[in-house]
Protein backbone atom coordinates (compact mmCIF):
# COMPACT_ATOMS: atom_id res chain seq x y z
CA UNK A 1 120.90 114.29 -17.11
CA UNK A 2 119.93 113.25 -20.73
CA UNK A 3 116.65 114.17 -21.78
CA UNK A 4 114.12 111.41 -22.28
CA UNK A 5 113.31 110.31 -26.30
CA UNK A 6 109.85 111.94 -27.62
CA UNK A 7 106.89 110.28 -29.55
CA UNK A 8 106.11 111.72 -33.25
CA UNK A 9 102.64 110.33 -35.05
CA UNK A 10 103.49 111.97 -39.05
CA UNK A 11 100.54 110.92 -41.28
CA UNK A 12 99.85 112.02 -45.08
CA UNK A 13 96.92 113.76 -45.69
CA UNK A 14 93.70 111.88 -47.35
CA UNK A 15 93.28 111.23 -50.51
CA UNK A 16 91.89 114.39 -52.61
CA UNK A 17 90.39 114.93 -56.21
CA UNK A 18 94.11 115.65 -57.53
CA UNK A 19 95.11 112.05 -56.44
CA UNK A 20 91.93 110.63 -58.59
CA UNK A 21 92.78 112.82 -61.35
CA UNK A 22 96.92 112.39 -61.47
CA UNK A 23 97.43 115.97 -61.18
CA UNK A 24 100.55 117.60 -59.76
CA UNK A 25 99.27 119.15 -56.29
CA UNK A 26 102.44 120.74 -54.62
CA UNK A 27 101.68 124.16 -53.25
CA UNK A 28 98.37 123.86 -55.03
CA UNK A 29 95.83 122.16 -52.94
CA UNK A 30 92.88 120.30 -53.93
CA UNK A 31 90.16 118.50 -51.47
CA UNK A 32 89.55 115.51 -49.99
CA UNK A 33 87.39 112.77 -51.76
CA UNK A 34 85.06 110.85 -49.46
CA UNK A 35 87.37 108.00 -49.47
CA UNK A 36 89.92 110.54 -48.12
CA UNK A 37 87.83 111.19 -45.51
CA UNK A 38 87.27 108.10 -44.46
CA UNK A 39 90.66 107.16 -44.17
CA UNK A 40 91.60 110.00 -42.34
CA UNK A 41 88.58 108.72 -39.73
CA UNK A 42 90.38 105.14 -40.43
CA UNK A 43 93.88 106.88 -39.24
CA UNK A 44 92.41 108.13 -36.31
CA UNK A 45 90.58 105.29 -35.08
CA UNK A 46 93.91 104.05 -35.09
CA UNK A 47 95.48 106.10 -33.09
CA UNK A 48 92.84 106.26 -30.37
CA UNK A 49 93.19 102.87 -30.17
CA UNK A 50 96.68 102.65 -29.60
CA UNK A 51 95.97 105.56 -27.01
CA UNK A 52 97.55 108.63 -28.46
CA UNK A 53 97.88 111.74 -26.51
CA UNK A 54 99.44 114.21 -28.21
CA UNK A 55 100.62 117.27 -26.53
CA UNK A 56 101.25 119.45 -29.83
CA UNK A 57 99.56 119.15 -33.30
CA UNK A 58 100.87 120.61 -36.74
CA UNK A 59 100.10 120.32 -39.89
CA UNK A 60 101.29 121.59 -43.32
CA UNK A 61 99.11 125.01 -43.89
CA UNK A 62 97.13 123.83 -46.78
CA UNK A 63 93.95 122.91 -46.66
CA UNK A 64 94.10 119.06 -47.66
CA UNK A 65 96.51 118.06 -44.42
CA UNK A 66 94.36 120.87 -42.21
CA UNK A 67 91.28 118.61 -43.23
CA UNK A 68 93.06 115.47 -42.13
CA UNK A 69 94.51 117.03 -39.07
CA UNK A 70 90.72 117.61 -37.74
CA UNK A 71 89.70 114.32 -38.16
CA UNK A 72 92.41 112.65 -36.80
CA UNK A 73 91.85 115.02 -33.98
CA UNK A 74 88.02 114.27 -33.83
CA UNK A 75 89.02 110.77 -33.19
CA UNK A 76 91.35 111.30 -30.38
CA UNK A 77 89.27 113.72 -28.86
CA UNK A 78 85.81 111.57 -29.14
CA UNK A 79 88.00 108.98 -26.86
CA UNK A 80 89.20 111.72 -24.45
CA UNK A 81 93.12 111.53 -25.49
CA UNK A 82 93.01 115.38 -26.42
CA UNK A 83 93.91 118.15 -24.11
CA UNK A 84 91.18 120.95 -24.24
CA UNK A 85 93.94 123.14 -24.21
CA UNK A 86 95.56 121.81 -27.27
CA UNK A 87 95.55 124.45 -30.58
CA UNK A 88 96.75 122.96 -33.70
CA UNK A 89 99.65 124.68 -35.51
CA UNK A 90 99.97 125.68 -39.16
CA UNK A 91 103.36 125.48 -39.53
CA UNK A 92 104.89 126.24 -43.45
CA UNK A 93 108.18 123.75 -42.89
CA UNK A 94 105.84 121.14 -43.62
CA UNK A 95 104.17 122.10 -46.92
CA UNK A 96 104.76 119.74 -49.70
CA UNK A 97 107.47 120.21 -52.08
CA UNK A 98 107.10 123.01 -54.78
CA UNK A 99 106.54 121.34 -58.04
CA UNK A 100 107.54 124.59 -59.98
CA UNK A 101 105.95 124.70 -63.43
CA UNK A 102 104.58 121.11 -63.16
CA UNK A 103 101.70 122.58 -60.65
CA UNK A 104 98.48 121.75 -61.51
CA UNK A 105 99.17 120.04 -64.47
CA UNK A 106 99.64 115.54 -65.26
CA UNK A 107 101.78 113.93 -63.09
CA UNK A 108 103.32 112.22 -65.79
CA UNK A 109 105.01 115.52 -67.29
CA UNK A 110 107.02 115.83 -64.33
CA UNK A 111 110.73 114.92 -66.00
CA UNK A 112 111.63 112.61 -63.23
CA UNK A 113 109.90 110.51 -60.65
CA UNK A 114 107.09 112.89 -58.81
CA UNK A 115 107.84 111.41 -55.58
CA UNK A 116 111.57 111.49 -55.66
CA UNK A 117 112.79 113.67 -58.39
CA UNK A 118 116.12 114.88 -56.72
CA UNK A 119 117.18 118.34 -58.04
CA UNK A 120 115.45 117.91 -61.41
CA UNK A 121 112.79 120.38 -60.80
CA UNK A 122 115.20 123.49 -59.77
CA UNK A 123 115.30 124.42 -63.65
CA UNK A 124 111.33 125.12 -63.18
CA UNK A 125 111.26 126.75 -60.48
CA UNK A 126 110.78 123.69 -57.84
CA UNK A 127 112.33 122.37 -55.10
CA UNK A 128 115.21 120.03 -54.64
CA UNK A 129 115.48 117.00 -52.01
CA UNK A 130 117.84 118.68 -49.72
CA UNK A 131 116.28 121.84 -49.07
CA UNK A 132 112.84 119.41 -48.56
CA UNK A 133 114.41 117.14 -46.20
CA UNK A 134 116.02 120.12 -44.29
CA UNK A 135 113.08 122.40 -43.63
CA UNK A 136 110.81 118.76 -42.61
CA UNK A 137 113.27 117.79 -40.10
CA UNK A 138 113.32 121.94 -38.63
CA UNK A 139 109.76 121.86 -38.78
CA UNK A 140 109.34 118.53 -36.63
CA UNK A 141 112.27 119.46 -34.06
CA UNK A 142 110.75 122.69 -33.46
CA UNK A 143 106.82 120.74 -32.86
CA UNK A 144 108.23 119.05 -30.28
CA UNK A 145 110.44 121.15 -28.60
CA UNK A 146 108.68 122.36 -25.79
CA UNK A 147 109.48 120.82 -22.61
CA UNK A 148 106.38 119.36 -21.90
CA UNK A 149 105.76 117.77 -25.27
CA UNK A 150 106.34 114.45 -24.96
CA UNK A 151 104.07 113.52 -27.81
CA UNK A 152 103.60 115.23 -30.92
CA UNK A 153 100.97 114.51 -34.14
CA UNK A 154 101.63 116.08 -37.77
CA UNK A 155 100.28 115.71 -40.92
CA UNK A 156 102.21 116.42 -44.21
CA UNK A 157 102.58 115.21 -47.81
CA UNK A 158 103.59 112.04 -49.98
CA UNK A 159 107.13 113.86 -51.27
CA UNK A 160 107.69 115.52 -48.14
CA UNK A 161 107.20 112.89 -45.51
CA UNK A 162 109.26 110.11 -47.58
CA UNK A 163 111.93 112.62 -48.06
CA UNK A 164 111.92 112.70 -44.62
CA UNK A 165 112.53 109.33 -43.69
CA UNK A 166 114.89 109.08 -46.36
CA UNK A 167 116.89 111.58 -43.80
CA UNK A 168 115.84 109.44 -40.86
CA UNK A 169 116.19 105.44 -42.17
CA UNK A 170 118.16 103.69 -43.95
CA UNK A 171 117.18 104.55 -47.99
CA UNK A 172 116.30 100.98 -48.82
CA UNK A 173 113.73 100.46 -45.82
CA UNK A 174 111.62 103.53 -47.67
CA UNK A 175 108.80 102.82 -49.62
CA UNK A 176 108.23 103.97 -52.94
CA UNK A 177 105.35 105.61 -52.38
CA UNK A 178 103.36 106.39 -49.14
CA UNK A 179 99.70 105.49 -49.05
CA UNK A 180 97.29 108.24 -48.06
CA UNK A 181 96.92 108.48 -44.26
CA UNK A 182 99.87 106.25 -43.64
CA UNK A 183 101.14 106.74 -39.88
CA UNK A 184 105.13 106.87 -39.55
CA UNK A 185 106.17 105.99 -35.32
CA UNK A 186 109.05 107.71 -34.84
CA UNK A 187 111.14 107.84 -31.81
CA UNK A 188 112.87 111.59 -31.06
CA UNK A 189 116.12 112.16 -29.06
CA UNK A 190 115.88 115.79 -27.91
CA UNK A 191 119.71 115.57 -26.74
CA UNK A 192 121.19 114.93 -30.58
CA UNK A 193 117.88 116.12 -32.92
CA UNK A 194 118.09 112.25 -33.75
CA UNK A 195 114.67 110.72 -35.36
CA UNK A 196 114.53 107.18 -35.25
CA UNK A 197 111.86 105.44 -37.06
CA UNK A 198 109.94 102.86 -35.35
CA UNK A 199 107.05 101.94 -38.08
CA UNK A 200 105.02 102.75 -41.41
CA UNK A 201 101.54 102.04 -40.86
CA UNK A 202 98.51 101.75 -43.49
CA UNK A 203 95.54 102.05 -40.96
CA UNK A 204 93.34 101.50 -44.32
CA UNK A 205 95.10 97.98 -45.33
């Protein structure tokens, strides 16, 4: 009998003092302004309203996507869509990408575009696409795995969520840069490991 597709709800984290300040904030992490905390709230409200009920939560271990991960939460659960039983999951596969060298320092040293730099950061010490895309799509199989998880909610980062619809649409339907708190709908097919995505969404447009 083939399995049934799953729901996945990836948002970016809020917008944080690096974003004001054009600073390189891989595996560094920085906080979120006000503004990111109100469109975290702004993501959330959106997803209450379209009735989310996530059955599994994770979110990139650092602390600007675990900030964003409560509020979204905080929305849901204000609306009774959360589970009391539901514990959200720190999970390292989706970090955002390592920046190398470039950490902490202008955005506009990075020798290639920040958000898509392909394997131009390997001679510093950084990541490369492939290995990024790879350890998103792990990370997201794994969230909803579970039998009973027909919904799942994650939050990650600008580089490592495009990279991952760059694995899961076609490259021309990506945009060039993901607003904070955008919402990708993405259909799962448990049967081939198969994301389809359904929409990008900018609760804050």
């Amino acid at each position: 009998m083939e399995k049934r597709m799953k729901r996945l709800y990836l948002v970016r984290h809020g917008q944080t003092e690096y974003n004001l300040k054009h600073l390189v904030q891989g595996r560094c992490d920085s906080p979120l302004t006000e503004l990111g905390r109100t469109q975290a709230l702004a993501a959330g409200r959106w997803l209450a309203d379209h009735e989310v009920r996530p059955r599994a939560a994770g979110t990139s271990p650092l602390g600007r996507a675990f900030s964003t991960l409560g509020l979204l939460l905080s929305c849901l659960t204000e609306r009774g869509l959360v589970d009391q039983g539901l514990t959200p999951r720190a999970i390292q596969g989706l970090i955002e990408r390592d920046y190398g060298t470039f950490e902490r320092g202008p955005m506009a040293d990075v020798p290639a575009n920040v958000w898509d730099p392909g394997d131009a950061l390997i001679p510093y010490g950084g990541e490369d696409n492939a290995a990024l895309r790879g350890r998103m799509i792990t990370a997201l199989r794994e969230l909803l795995a579970p039998e009973n998880v027909g919904c799942a909610l994650a939050v990650s980062h600008g580089s490592a969520s495009q990279q991952f619809l760059k694995a899961c649409m076609p490259v021309d339907g990506v945009p060039a840069k993901l607003p904070n708190c955008a919402i990708m709908v993405c259909d799962y097919a448990p049967a081939t490991g198969e994301f389809f995505v359904k929409d990008i969404v900018d609760p804050c447009a």
